[in-house]
Structures are given as structure tokens and as C-alpha cells.
PDB file of N, CA and C in Angstrom:
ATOM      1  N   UNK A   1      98.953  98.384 142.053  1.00  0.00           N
ATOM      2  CA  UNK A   1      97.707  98.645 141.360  1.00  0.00           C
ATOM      3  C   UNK A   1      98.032  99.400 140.075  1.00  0.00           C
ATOM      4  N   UNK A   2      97.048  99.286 139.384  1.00  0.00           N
ATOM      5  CA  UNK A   2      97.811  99.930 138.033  1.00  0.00           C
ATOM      6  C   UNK A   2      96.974 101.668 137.966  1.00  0.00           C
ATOM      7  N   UNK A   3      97.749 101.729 137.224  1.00  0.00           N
ATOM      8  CA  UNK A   3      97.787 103.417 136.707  1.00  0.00           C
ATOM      9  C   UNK A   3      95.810 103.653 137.033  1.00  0.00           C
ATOM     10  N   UNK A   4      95.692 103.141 135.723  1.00  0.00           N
ATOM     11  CA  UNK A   4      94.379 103.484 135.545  1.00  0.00           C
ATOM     12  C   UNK A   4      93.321 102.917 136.458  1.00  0.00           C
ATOM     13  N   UNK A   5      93.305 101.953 137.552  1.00  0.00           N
ATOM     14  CA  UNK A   5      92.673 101.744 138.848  1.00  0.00           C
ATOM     15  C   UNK A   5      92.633 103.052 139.356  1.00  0.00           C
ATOM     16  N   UNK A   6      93.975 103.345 139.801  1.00  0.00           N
ATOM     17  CA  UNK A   6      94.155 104.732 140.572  1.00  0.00           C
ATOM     18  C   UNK A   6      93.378 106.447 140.243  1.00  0.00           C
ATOM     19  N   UNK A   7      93.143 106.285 138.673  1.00  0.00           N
ATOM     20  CA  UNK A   7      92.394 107.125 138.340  1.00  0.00           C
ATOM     21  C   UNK A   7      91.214 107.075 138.784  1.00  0.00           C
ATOM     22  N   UNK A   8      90.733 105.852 137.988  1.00  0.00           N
ATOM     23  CA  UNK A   8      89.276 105.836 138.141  1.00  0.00           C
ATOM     24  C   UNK A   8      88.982 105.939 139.827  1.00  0.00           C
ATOM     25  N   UNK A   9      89.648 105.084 140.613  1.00  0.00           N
ATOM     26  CA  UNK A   9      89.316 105.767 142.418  1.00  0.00           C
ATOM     27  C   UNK A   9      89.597 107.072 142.419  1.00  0.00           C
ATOM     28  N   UNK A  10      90.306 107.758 142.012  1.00  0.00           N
ATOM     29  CA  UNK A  10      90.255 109.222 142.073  1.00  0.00           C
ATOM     30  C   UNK A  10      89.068 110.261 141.364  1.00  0.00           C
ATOM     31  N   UNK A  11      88.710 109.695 140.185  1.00  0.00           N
ATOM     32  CA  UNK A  11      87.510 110.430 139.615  1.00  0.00           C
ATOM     33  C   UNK A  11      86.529 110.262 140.382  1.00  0.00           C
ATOM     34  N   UNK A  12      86.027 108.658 140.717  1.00  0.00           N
ATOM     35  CA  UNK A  12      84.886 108.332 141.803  1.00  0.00           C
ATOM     36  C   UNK A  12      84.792 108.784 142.922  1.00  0.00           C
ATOM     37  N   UNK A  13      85.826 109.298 143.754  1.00  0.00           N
ATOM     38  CA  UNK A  13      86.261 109.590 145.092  1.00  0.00           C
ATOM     39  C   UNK A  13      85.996 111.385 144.880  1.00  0.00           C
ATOM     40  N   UNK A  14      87.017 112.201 144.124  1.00  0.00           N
ATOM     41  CA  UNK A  14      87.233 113.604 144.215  1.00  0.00           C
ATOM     42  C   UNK A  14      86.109 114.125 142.913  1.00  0.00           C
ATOM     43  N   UNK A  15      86.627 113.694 141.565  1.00  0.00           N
ATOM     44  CA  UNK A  15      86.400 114.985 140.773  1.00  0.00           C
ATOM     45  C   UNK A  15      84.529 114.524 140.623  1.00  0.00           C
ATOM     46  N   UNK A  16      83.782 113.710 140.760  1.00  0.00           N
ATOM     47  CA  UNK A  16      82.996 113.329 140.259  1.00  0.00           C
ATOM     48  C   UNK A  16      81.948 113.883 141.242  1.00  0.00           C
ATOM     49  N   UNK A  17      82.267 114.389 142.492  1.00  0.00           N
ATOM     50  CA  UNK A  17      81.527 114.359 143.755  1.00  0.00           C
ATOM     51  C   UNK A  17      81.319 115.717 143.903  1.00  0.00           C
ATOM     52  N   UNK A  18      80.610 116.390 144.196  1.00  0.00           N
ATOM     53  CA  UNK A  18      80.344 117.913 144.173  1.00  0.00           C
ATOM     54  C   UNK A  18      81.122 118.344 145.889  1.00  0.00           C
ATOM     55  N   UNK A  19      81.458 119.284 145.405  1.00  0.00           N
ATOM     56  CA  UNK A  19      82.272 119.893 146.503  1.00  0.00           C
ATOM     57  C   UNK A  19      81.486 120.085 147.956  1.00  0.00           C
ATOM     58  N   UNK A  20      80.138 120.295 147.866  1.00  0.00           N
ATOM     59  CA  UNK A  20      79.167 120.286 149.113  1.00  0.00           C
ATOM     60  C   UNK A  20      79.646 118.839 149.605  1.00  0.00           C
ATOM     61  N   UNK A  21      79.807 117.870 149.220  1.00  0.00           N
ATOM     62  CA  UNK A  21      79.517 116.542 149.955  1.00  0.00           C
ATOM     63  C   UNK A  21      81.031 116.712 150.333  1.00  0.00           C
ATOM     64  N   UNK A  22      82.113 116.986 150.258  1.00  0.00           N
ATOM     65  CA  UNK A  22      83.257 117.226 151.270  1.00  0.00           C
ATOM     66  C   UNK A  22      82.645 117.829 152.635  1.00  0.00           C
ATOM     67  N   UNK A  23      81.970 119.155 152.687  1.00  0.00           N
ATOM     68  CA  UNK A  23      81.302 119.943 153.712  1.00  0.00           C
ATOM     69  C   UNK A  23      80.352 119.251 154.727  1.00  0.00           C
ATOM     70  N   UNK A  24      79.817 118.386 154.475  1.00  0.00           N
ATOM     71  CA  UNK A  24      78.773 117.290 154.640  1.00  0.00           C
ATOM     72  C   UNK A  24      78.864 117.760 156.297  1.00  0.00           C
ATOM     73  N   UNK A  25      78.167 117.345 157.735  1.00  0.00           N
ATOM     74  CA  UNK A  25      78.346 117.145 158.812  1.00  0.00           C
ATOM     75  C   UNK A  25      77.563 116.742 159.006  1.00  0.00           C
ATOM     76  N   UNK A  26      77.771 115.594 159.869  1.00  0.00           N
ATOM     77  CA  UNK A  26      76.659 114.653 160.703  1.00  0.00           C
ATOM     78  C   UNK A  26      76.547 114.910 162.260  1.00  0.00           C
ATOM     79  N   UNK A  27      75.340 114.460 162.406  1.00  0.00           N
ATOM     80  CA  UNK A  27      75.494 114.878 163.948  1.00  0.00           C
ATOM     81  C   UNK A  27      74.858 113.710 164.302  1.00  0.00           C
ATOM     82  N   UNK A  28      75.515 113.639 165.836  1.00  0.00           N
ATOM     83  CA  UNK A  28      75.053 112.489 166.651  1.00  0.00           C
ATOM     84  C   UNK A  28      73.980 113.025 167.625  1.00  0.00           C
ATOM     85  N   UNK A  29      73.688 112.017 168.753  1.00  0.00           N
ATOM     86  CA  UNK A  29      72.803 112.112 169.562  1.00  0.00           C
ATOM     87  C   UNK A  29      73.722 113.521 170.690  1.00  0.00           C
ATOM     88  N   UNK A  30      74.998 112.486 170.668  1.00  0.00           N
ATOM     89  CA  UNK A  30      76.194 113.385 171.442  1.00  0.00           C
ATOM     90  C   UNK A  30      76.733 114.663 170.556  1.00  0.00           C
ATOM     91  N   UNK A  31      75.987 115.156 169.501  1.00  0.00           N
ATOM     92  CA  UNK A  31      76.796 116.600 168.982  1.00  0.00           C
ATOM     93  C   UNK A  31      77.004 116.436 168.014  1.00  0.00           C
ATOM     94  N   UNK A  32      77.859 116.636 167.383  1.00  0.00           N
ATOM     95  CA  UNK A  32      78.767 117.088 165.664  1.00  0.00           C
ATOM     96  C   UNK A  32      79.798 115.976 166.098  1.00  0.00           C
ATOM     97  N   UNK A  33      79.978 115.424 164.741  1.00  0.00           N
ATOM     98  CA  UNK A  33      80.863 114.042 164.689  1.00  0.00           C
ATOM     99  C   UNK A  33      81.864 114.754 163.812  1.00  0.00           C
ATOM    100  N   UNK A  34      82.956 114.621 163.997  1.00  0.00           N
ATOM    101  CA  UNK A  34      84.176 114.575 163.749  1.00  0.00           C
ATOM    102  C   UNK A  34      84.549 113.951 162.360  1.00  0.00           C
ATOM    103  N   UNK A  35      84.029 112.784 161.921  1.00  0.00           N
ATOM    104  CA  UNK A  35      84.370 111.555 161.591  1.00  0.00           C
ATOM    105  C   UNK A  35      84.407 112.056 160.237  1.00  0.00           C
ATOM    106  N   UNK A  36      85.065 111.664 159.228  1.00  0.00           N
ATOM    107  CA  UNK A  36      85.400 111.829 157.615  1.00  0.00           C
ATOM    108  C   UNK A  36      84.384 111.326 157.145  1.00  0.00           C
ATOM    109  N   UNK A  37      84.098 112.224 156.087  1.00  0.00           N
ATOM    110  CA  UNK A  37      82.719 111.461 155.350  1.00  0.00           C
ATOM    111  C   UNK A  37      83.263 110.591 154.278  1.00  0.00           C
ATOM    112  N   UNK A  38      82.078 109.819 153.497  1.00  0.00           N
ATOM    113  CA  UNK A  38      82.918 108.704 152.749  1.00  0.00           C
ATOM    114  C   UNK A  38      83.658 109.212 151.382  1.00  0.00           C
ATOM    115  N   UNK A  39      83.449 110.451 151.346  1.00  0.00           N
ATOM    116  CA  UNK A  39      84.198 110.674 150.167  1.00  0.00           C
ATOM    117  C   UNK A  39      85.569 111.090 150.525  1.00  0.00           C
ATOM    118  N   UNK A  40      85.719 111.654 151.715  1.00  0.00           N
ATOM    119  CA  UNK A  40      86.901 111.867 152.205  1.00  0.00           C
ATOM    120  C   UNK A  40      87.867 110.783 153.007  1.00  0.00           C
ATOM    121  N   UNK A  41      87.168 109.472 153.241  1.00  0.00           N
ATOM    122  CA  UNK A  41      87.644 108.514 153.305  1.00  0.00           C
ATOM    123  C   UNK A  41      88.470 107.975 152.387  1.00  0.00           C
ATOM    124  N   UNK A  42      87.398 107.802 151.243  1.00  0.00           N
ATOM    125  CA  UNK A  42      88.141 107.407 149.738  1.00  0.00           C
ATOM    126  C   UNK A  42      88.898 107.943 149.095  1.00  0.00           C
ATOM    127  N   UNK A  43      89.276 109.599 149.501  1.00  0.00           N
ATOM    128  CA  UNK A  43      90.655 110.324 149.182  1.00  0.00           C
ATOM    129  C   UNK A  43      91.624 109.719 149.815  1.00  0.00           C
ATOM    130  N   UNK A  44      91.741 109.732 151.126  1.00  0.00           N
ATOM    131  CA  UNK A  44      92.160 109.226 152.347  1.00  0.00           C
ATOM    132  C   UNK A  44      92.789 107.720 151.607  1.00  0.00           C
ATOM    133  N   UNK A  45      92.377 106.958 151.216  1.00  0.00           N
ATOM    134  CA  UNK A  45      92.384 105.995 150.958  1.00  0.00           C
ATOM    135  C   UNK A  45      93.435 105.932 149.348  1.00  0.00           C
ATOM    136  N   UNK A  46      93.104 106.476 148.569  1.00  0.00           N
ATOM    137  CA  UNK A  46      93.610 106.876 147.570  1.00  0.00           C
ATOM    138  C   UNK A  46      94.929 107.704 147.557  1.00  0.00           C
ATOM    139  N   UNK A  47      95.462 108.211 148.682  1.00  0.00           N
ATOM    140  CA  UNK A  47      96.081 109.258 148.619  1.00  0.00           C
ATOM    141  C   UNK A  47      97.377 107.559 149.569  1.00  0.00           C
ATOM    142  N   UNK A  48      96.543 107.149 150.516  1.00  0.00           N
ATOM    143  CA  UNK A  48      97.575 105.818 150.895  1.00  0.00           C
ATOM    144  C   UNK A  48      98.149 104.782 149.769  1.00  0.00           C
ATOM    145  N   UNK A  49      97.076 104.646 149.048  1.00  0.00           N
ATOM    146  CA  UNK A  49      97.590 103.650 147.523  1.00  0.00           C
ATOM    147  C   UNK A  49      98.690 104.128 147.046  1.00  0.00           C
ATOM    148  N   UNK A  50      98.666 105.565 146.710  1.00  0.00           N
ATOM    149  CA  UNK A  50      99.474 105.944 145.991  1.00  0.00           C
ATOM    150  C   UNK A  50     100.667 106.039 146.658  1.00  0.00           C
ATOM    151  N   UNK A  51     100.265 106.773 148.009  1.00  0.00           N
ATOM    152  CA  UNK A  51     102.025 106.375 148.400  1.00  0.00           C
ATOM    153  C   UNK A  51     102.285 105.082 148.241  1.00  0.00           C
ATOM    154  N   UNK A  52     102.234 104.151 148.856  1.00  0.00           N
ATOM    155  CA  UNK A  52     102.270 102.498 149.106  1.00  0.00           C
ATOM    156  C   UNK A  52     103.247 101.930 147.535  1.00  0.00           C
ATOM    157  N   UNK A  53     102.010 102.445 146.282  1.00  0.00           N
ATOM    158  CA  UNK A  53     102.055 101.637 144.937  1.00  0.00           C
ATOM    159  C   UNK A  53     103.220 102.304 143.981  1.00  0.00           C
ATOM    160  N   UNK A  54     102.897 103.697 144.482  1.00  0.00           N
ATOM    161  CA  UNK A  54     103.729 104.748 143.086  1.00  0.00           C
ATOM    162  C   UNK A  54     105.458 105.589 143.893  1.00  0.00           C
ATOM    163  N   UNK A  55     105.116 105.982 145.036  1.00  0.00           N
ATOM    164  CA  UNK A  55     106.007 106.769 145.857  1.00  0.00           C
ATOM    165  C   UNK A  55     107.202 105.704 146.188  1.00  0.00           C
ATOM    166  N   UNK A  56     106.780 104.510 146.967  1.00  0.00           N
ATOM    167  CA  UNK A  56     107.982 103.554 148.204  1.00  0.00           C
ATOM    168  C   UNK A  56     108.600 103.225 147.304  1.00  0.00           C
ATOM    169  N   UNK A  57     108.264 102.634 146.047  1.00  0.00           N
ATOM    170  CA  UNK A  57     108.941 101.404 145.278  1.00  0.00           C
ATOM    171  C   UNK A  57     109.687 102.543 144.572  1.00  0.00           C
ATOM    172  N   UNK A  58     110.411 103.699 144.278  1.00  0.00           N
ATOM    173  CA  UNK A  58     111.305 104.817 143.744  1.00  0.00           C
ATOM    174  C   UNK A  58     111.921 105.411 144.621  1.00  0.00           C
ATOM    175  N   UNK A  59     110.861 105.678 146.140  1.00  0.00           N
ATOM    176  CA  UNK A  59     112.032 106.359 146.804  1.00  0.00           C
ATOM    177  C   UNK A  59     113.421 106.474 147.318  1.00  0.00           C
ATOM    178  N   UNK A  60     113.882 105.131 147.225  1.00  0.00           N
ATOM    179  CA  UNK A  60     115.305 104.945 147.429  1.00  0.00           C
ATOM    180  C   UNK A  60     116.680 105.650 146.444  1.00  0.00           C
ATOM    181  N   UNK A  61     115.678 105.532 145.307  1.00  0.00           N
ATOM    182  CA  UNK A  61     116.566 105.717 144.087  1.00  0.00           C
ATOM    183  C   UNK A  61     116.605 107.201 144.087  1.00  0.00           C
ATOM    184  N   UNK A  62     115.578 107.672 144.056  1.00  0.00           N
ATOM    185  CA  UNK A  62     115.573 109.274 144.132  1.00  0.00           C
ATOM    186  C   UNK A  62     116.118 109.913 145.281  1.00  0.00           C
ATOM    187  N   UNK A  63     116.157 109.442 146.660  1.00  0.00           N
ATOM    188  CA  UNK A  63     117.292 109.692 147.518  1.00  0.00           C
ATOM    189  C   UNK A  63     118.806 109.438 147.167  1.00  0.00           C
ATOM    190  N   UNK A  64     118.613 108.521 146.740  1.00  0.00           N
ATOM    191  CA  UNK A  64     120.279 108.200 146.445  1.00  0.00           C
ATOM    192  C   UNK A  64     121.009 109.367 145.098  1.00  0.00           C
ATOM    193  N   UNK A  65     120.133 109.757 144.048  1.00  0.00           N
ATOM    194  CA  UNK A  65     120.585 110.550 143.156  1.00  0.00           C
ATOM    195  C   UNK A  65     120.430 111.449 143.288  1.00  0.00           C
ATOM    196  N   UNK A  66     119.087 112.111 144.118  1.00  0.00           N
ATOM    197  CA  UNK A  66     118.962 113.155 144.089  1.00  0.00           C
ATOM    198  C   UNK A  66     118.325 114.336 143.212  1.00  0.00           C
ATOM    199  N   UNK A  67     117.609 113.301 141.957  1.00  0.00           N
ATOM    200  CA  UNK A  67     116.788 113.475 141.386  1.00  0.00           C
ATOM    201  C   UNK A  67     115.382 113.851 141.330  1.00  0.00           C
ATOM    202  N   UNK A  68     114.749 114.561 140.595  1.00  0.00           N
ATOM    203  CA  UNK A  68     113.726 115.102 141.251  1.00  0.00           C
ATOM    204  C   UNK A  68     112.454 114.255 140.607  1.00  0.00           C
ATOM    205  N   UNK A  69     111.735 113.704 141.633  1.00  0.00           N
ATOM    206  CA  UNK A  69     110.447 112.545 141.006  1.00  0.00           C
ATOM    207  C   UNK A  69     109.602 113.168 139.869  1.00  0.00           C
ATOM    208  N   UNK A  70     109.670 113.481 138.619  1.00  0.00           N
ATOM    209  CA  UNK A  70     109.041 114.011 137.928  1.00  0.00           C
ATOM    210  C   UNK A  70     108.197 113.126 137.529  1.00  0.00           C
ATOM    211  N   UNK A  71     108.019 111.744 137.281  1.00  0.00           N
ATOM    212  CA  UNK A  71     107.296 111.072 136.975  1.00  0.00           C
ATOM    213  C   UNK A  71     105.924 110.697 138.147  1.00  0.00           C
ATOM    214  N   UNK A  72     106.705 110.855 139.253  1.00  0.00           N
ATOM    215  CA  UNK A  72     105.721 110.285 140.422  1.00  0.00           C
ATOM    216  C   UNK A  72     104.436 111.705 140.503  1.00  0.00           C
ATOM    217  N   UNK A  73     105.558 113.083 140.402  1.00  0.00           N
ATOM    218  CA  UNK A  73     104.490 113.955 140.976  1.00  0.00           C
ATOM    219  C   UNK A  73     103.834 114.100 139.798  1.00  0.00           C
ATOM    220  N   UNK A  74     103.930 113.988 138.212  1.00  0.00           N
ATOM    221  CA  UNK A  74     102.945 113.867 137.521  1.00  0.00           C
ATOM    222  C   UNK A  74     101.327 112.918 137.549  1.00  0.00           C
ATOM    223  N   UNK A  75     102.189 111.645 138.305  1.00  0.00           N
ATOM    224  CA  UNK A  75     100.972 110.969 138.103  1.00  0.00           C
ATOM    225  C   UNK A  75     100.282 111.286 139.666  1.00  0.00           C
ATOM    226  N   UNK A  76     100.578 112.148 140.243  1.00  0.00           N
ATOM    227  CA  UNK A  76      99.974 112.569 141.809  1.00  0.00           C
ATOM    228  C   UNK A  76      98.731 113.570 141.068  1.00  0.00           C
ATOM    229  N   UNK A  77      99.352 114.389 140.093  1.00  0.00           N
ATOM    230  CA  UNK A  77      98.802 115.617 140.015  1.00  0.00           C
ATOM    231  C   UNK A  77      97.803 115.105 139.172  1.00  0.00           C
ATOM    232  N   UNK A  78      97.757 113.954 138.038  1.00  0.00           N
ATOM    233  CA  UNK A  78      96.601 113.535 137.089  1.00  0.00           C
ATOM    234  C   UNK A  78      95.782 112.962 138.221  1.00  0.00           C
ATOM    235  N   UNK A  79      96.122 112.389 139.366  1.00  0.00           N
ATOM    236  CA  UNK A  79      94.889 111.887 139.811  1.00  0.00           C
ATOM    237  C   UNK A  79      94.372 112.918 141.175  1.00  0.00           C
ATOM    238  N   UNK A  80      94.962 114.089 141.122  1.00  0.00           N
ATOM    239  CA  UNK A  80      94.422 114.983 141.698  1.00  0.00           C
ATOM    240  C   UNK A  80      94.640 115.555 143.143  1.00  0.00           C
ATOM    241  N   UNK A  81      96.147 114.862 143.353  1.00  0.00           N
ATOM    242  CA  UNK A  81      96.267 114.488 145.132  1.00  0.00           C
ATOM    243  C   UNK A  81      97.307 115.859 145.290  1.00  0.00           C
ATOM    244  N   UNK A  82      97.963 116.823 144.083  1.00  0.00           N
ATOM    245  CA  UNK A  82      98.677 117.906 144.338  1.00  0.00           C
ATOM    246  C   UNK A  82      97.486 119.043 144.253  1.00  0.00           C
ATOM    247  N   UNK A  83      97.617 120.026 145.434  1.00  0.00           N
ATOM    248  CA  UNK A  83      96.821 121.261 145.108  1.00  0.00           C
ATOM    249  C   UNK A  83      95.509 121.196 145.189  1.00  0.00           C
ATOM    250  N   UNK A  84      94.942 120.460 145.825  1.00  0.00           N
ATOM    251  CA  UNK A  84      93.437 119.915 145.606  1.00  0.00           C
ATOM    252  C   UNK A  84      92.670 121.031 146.302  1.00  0.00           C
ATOM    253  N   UNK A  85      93.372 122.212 146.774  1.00  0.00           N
ATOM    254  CA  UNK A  85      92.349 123.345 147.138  1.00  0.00           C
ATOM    255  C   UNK A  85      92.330 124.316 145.989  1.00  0.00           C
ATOM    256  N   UNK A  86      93.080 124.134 145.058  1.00  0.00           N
ATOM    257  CA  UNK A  86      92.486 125.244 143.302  1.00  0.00           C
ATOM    258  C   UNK A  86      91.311 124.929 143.426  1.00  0.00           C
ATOM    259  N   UNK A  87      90.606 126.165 143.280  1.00  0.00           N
ATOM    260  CA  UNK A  87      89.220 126.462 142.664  1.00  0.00           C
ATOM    261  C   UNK A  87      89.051 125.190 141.482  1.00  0.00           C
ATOM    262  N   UNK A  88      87.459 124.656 141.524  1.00  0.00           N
ATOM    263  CA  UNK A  88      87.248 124.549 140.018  1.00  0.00           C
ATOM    264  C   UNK A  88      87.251 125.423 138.843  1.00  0.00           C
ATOM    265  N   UNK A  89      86.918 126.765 139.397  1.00  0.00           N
ATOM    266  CA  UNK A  89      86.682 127.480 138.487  1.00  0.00           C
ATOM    267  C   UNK A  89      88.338 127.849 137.708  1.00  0.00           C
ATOM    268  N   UNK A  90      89.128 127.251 138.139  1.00  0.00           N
ATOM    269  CA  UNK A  90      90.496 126.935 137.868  1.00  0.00           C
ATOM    270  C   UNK A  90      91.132 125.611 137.599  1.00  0.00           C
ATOM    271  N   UNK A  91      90.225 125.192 136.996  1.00  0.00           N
ATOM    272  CA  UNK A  91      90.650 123.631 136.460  1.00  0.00           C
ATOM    273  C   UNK A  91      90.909 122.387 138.034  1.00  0.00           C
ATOM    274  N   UNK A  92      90.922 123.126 139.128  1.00  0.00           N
ATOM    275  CA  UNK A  92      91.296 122.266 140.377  1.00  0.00           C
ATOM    276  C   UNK A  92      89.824 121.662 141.029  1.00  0.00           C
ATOM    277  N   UNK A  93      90.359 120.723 141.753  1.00  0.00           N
ATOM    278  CA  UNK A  93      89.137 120.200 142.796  1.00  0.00           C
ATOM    279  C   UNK A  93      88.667 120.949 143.402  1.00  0.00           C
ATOM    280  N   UNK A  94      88.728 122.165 143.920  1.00  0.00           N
ATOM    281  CA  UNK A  94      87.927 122.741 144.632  1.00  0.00           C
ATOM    282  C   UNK A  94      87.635 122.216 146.263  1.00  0.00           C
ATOM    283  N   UNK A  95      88.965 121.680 146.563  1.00  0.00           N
ATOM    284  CA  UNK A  95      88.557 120.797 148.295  1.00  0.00           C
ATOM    285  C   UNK A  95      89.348 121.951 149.227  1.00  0.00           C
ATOM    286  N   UNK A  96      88.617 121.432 150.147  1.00  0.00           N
ATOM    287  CA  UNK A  96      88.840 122.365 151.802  1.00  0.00           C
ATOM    288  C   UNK A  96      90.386 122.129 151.974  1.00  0.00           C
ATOM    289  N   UNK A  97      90.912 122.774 152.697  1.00  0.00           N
ATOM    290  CA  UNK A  97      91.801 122.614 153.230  1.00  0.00           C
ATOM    291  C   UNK A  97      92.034 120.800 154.260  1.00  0.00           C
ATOM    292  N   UNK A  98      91.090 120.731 154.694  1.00  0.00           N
ATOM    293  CA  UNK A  98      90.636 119.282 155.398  1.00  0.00           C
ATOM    294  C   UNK A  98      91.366 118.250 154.275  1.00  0.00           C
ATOM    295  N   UNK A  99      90.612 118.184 153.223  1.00  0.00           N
ATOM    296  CA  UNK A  99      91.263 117.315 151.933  1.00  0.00           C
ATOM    297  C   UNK A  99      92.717 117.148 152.276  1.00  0.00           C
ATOM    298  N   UNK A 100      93.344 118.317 151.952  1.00  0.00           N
ATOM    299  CA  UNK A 100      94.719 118.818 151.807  1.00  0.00           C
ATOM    300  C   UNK A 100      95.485 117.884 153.108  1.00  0.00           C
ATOM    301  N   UNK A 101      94.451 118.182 154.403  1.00  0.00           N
ATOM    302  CA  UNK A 101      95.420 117.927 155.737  1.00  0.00           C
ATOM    303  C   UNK A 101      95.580 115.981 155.612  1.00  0.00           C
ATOM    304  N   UNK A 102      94.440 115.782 155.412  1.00  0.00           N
ATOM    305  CA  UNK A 102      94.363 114.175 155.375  1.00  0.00           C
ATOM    306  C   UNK A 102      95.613 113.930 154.485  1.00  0.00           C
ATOM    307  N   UNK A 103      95.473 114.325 152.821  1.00  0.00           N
ATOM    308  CA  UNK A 103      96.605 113.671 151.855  1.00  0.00           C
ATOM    309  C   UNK A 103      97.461 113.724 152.370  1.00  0.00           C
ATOM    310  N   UNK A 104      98.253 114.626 153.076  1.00  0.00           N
ATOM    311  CA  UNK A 104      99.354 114.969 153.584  1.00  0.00           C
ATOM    312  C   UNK A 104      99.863 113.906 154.895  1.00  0.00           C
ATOM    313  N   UNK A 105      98.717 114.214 155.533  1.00  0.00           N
ATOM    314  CA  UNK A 105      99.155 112.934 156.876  1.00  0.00           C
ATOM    315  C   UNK A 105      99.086 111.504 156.524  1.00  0.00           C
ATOM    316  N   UNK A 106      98.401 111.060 155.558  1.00  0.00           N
ATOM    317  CA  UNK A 106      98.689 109.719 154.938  1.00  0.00           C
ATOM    318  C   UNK A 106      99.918 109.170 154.186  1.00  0.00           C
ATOM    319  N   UNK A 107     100.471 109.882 153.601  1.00  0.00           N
ATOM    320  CA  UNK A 107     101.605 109.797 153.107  1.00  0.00           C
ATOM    321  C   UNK A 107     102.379 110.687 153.656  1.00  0.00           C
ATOM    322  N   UNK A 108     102.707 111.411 154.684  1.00  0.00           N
ATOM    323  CA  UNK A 108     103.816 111.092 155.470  1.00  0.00           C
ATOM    324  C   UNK A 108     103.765 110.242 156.692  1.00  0.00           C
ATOM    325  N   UNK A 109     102.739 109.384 157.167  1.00  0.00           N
ATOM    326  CA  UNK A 109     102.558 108.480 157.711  1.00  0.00           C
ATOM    327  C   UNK A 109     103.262 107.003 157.480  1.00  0.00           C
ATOM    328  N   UNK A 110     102.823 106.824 155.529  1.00  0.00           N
ATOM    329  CA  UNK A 110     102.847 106.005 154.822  1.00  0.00           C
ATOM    330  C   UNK A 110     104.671 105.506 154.794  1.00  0.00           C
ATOM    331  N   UNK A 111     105.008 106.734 154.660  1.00  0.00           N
ATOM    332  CA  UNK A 111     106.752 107.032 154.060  1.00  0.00           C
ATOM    333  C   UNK A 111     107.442 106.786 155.379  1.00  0.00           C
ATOM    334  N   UNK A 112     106.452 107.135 156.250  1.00  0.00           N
ATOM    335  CA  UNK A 112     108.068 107.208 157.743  1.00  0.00           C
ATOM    336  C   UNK A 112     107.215 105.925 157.965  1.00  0.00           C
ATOM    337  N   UNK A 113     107.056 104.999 157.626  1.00  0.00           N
ATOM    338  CA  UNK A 113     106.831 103.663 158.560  1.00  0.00           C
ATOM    339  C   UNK A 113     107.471 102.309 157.755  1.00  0.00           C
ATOM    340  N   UNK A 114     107.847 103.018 156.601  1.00  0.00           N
ATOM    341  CA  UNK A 114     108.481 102.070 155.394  1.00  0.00           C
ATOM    342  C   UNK A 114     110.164 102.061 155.405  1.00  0.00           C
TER     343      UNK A 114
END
């Protein structure tokens, strides 16, 4: 997918969405649902692209040299998937820790199955 796909799902998904709708909870007949809301889906989702599109297709090379991905974690951090619990009031997304746990388990999910 190209660069700028990946943004724009990232603006639509994280920066565009007010931080309450991460918090969101639904409840069922049976209680409090668990379940990711759709904006945290579409991180979720975004955070898999990127491993998949930007991370697999380098990682070999950067194991083998030993080099440090400066290019990859730049374009992680423009679309918002490093640090995503900075405050806005600090230039960051402003997401829960939850955010954080998903990106993380998707792409190391993504990486150990490749």
C-alpha cells in the first residue's frame, strides 16, 4: 500500500477522532463488552498494514547488518503508531494505554508468523 494510503487510514482512524471515542463502552444485555470499538479496530488494523507493507519486506536486511530501521520507525511515527499515549497537549495522540497494547500485539503477532 502506498505511503500516503497509510496516512490518510491513520488520520481517519487516530488523529481525527476525539480521544472520548477510544473510551467509548458498550454494554450488552450480558454486561460490559469487551470488544474494540471501531476506531480501535482501525488502529488495530493500521498498525497490521504497516507491519505486513513497511516492517517484513526490510526486516531481513536490517537483521543481517544490524542497522538501525531509521526509515521504517520514521514512517511509524508520521502515521502515529510510536508513543500514541503523549498527551495532545504535547503534539501526541493522546490514546490509552489499550491503543498502545493492541499496536504492539499486532505487530509482534504480525513479525513472529512471517
Amino acid at each position: 500500500m502506498a505511503m500516503q494510503a497509510l496516512r490518510a487510514a491513520a488520520q481517519r482512524s487516530t488523529r481525527s477522532v476525539s480521544r472520548s471515542a477510544f473510551f467509548s463502552r458498550s454494554f450488552s444485555a450480558n454486561g460490559l463488552s469487551f470488544e474494540l470499538t471501531e476506531d480501535q479496530k482501525a488502529y488495530q488494523e493500521l498498525a497490521r498494514k504497516f507491519a505486513l507493507e513497511e516492517i517484513i519486506p526490510v526486516a531481513a536486511e536490517h537483521d543481517r547488518t544490524g542497522e538501525y530501521p531509521h526509515e521504517v520507525f520514521a514512517k511509524a511515527w508520521e502515521l502515529g503508531l510510536c508513543n500514541p499515549h503523549i498527551p495532545e497537549s504535547c503534539g501526541g495522540l493522546g490514546l490509552s494505554t489499550l491503543e498502545g497494547a493492541v499496536r504492539v500485539c499486532v505487530c509482534s503477532f504480525v513479525l513472529s508468523v512471517c
